[in-house]
C-alpha atoms as a PDB file:
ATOM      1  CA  UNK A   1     127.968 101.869 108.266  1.00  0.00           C
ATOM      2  CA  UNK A   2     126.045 103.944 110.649  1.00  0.00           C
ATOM      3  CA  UNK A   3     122.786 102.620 112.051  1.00  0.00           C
ATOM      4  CA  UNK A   4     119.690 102.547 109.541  1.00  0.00           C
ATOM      5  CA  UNK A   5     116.762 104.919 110.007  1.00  0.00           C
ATOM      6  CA  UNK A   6     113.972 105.642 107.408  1.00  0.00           C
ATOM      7  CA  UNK A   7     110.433 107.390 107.428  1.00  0.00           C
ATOM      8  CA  UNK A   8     107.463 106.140 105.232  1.00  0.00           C
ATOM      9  CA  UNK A   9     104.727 108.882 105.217  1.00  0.00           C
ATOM     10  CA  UNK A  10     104.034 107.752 101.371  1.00  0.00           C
ATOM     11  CA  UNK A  11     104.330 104.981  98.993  1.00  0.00           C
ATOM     12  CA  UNK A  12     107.333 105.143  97.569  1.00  0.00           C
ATOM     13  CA  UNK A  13     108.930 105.814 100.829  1.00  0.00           C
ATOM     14  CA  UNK A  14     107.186 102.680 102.104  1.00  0.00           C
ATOM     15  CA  UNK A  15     109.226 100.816  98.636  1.00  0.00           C
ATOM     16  CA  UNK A  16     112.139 102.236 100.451  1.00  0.00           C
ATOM     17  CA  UNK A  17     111.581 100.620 103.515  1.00  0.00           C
ATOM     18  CA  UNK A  18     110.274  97.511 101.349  1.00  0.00           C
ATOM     19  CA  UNK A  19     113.698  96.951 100.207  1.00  0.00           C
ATOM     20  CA  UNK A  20     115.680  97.158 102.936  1.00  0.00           C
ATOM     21  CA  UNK A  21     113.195  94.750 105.208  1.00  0.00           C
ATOM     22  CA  UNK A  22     113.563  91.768 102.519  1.00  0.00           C
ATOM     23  CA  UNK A  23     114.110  88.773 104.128  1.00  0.00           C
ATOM     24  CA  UNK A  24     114.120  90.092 107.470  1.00  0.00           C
ATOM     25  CA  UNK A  25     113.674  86.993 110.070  1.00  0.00           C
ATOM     26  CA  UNK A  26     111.799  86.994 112.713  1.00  0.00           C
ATOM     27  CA  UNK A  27     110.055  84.816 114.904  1.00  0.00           C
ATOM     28  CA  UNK A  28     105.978  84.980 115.530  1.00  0.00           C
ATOM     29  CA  UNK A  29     105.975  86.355 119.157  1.00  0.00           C
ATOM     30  CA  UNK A  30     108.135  89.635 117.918  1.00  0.00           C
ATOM     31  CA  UNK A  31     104.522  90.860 116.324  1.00  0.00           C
ATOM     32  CA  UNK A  32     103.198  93.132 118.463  1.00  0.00           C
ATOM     33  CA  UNK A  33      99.497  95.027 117.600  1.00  0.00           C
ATOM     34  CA  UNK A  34      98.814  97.638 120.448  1.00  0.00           C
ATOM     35  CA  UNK A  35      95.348  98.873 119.670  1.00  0.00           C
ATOM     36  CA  UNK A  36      95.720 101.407 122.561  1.00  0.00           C
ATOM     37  CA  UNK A  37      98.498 103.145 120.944  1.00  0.00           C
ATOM     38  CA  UNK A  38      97.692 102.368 117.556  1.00  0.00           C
ATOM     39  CA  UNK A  39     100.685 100.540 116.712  1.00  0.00           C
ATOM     40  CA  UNK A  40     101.907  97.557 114.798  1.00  0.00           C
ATOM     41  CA  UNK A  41     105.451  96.467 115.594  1.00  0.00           C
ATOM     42  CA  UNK A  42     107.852  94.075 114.104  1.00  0.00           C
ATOM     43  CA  UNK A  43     111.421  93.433 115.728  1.00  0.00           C
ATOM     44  CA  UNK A  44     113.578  91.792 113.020  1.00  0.00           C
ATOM     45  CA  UNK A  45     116.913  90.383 111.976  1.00  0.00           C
ATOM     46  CA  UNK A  46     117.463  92.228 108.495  1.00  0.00           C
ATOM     47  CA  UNK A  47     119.799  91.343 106.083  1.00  0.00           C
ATOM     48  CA  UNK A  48     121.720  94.712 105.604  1.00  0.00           C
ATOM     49  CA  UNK A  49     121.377  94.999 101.367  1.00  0.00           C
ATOM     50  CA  UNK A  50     122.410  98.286 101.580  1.00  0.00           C
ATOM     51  CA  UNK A  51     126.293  97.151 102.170  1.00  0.00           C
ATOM     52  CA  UNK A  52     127.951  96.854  99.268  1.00  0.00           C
ATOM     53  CA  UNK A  53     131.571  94.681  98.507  1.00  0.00           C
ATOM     54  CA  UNK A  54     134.177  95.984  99.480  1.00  0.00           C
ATOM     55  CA  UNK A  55     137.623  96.922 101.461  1.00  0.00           C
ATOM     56  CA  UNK A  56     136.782  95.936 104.930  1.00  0.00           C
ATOM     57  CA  UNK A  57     133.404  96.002 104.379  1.00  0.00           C
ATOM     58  CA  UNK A  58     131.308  92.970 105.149  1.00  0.00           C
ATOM     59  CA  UNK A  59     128.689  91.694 102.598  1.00  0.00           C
ATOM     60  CA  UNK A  60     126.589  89.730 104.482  1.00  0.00           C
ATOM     61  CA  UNK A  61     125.460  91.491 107.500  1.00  0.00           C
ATOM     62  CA  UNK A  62     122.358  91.067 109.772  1.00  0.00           C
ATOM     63  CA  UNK A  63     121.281  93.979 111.817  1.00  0.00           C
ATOM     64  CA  UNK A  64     118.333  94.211 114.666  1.00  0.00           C
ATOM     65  CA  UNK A  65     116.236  96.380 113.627  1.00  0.00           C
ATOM     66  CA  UNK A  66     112.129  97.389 114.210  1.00  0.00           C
ATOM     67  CA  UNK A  67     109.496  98.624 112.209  1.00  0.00           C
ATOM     68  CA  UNK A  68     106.390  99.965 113.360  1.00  0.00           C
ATOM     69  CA  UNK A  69     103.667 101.778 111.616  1.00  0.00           C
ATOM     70  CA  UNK A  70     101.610 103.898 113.449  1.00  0.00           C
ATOM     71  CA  UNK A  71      98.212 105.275 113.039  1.00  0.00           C
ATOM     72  CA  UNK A  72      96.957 101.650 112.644  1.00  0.00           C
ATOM     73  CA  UNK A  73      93.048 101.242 113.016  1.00  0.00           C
ATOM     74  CA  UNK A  74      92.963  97.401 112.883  1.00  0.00           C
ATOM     75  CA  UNK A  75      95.366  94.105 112.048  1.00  0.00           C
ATOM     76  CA  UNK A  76      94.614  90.738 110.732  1.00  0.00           C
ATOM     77  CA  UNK A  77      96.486  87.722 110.017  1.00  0.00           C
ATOM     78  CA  UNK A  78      96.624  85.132 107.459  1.00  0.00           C
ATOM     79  CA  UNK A  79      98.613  82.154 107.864  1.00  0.00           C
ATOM     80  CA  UNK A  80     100.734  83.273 110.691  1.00  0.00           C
ATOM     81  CA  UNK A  81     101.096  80.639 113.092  1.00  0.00           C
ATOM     82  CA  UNK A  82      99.742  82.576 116.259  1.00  0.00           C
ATOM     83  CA  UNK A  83      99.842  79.488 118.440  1.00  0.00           C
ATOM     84  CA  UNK A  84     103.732  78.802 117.645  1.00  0.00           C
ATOM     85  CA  UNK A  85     105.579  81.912 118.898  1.00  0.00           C
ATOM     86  CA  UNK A  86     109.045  80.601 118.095  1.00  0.00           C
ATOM     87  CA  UNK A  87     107.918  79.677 114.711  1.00  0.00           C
ATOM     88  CA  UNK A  88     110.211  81.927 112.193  1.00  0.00           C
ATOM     89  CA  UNK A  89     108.996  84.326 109.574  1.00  0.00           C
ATOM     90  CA  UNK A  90     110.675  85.665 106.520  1.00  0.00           C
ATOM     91  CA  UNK A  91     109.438  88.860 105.253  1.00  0.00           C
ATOM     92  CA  UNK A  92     109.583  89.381 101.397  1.00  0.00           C
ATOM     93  CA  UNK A  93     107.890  92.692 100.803  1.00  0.00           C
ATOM     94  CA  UNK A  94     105.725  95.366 102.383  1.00  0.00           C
ATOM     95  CA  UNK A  95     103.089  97.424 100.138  1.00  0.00           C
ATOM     96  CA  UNK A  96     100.528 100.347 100.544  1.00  0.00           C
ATOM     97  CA  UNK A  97      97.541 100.535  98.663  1.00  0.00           C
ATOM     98  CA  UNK A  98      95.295 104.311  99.216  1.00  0.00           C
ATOM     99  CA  UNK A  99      91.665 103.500  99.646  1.00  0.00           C
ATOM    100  CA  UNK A 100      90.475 106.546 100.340  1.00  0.00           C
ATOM    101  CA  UNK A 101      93.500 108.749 101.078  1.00  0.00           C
ATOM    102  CA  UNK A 102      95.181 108.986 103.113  1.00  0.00           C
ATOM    103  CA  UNK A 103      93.572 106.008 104.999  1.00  0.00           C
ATOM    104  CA  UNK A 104      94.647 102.848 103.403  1.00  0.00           C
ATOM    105  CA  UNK A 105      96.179  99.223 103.627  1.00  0.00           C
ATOM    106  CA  UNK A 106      99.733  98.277 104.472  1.00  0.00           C
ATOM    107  CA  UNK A 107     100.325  94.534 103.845  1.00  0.00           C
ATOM    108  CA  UNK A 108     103.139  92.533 105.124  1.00  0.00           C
ATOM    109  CA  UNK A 109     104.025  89.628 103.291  1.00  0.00           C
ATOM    110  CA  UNK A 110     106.023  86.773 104.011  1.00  0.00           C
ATOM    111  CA  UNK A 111     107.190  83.549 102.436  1.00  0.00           C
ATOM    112  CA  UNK A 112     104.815  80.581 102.749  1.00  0.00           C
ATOM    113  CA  UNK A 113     102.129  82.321 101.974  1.00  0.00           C
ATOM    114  CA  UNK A 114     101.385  84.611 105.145  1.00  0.00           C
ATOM    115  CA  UNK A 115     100.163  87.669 104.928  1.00  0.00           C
ATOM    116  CA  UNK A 116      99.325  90.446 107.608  1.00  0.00           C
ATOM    117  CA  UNK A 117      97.307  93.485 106.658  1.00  0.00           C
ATOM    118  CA  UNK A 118      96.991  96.601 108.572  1.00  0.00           C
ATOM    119  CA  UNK A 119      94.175  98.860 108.065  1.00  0.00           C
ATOM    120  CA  UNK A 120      95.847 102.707 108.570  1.00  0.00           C
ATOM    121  CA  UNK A 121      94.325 105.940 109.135  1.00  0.00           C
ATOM    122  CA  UNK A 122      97.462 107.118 106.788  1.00  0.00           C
ATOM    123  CA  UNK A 123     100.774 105.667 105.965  1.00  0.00           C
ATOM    124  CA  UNK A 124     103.278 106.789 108.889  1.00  0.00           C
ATOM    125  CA  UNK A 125     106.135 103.908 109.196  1.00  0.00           C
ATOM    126  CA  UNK A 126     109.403 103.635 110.579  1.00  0.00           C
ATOM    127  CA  UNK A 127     112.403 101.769 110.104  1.00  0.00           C
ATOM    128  CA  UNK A 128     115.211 101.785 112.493  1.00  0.00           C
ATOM    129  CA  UNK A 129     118.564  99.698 113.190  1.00  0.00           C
ATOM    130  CA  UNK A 130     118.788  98.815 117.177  1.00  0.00           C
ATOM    131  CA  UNK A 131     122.517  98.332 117.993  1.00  0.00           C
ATOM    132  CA  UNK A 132     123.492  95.024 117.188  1.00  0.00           C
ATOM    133  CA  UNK A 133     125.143  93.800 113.836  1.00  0.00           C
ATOM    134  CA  UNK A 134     126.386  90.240 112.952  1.00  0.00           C
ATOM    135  CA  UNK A 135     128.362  88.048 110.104  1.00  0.00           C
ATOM    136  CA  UNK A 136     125.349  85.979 108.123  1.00  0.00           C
ATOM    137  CA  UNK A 137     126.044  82.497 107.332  1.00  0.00           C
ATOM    138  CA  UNK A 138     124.728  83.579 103.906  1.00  0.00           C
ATOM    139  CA  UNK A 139     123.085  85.775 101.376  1.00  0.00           C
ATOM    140  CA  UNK A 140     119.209  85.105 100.589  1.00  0.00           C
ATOM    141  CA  UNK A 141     118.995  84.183  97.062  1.00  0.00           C
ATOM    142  CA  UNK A 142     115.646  84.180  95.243  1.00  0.00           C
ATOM    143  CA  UNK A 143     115.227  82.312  92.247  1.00  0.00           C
ATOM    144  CA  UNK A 144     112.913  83.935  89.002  1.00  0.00           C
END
């Protein structure tokens, strides 16, 4: 499969994204907020959903990959270790909520119970494979 890249400039896009980012890994010092530029970044392990079964095709794949959302006025943090930069996060889902459009709130939330909400000017994220692709171990399971 060729390398992953995907533009959110709405919501659904963003569900898009959303579902191709669950249960990314990745550890606390690969969250980067760059006021000057505006910028949120997260550099990731995904696991690659979009492969399906198949001849020669591996299921469970992990690509590097970033996100970043730009346009981003202000980030906060809840329940992200700050002071444990190796600690490892799993991302479950990333949502957009219009407060006054096209400004609104993008909220990144991982398992455990942290949360990291960006304030945005308007929705403008991108999704993009880096290069390097491995065999998982496994495939996340959720239970319902």
């Amino acid at each position: 499969m060729d390398q992953l890249r995907l533009l959110a400039l709405d919501e659904q896009d963003l569900n898009v994204i959303s579902a191709h980012v669950q249960d990314a890994l990745m550890k606390v010092r690969d969250l980067q907020y760059l006021p000057g530029t505006q910028r949120f970044a997260l550099v990731m392990n995904r696991f690659a959903w979009e492969n399906k079964p198949g001849f020669l095709r591996k299921n469970n794949e992990r690509r590097q990959s970033v996100l970043h959302f730009d346009r981003v006025l202000a980030a906060r943090a809840t329940g992200v270790p700050r002071d444990k930069p190796d600690e490892v996060l799993s991302l479950l889902a990333v949502n957009y909520v219009a407060t006054d459009a096209p400004a609104g709130i993008v909220e990144l939330v991982f398992s455990g119970g942290a949360i990291i909400i960006l304030e945005v000017e308007c929705l403008e994220a991108r999704l993009a494979d880096t290069g390097s692709t491995w065999q998982a171990s496994s495939r996340p399971i959720h239970k319902v």
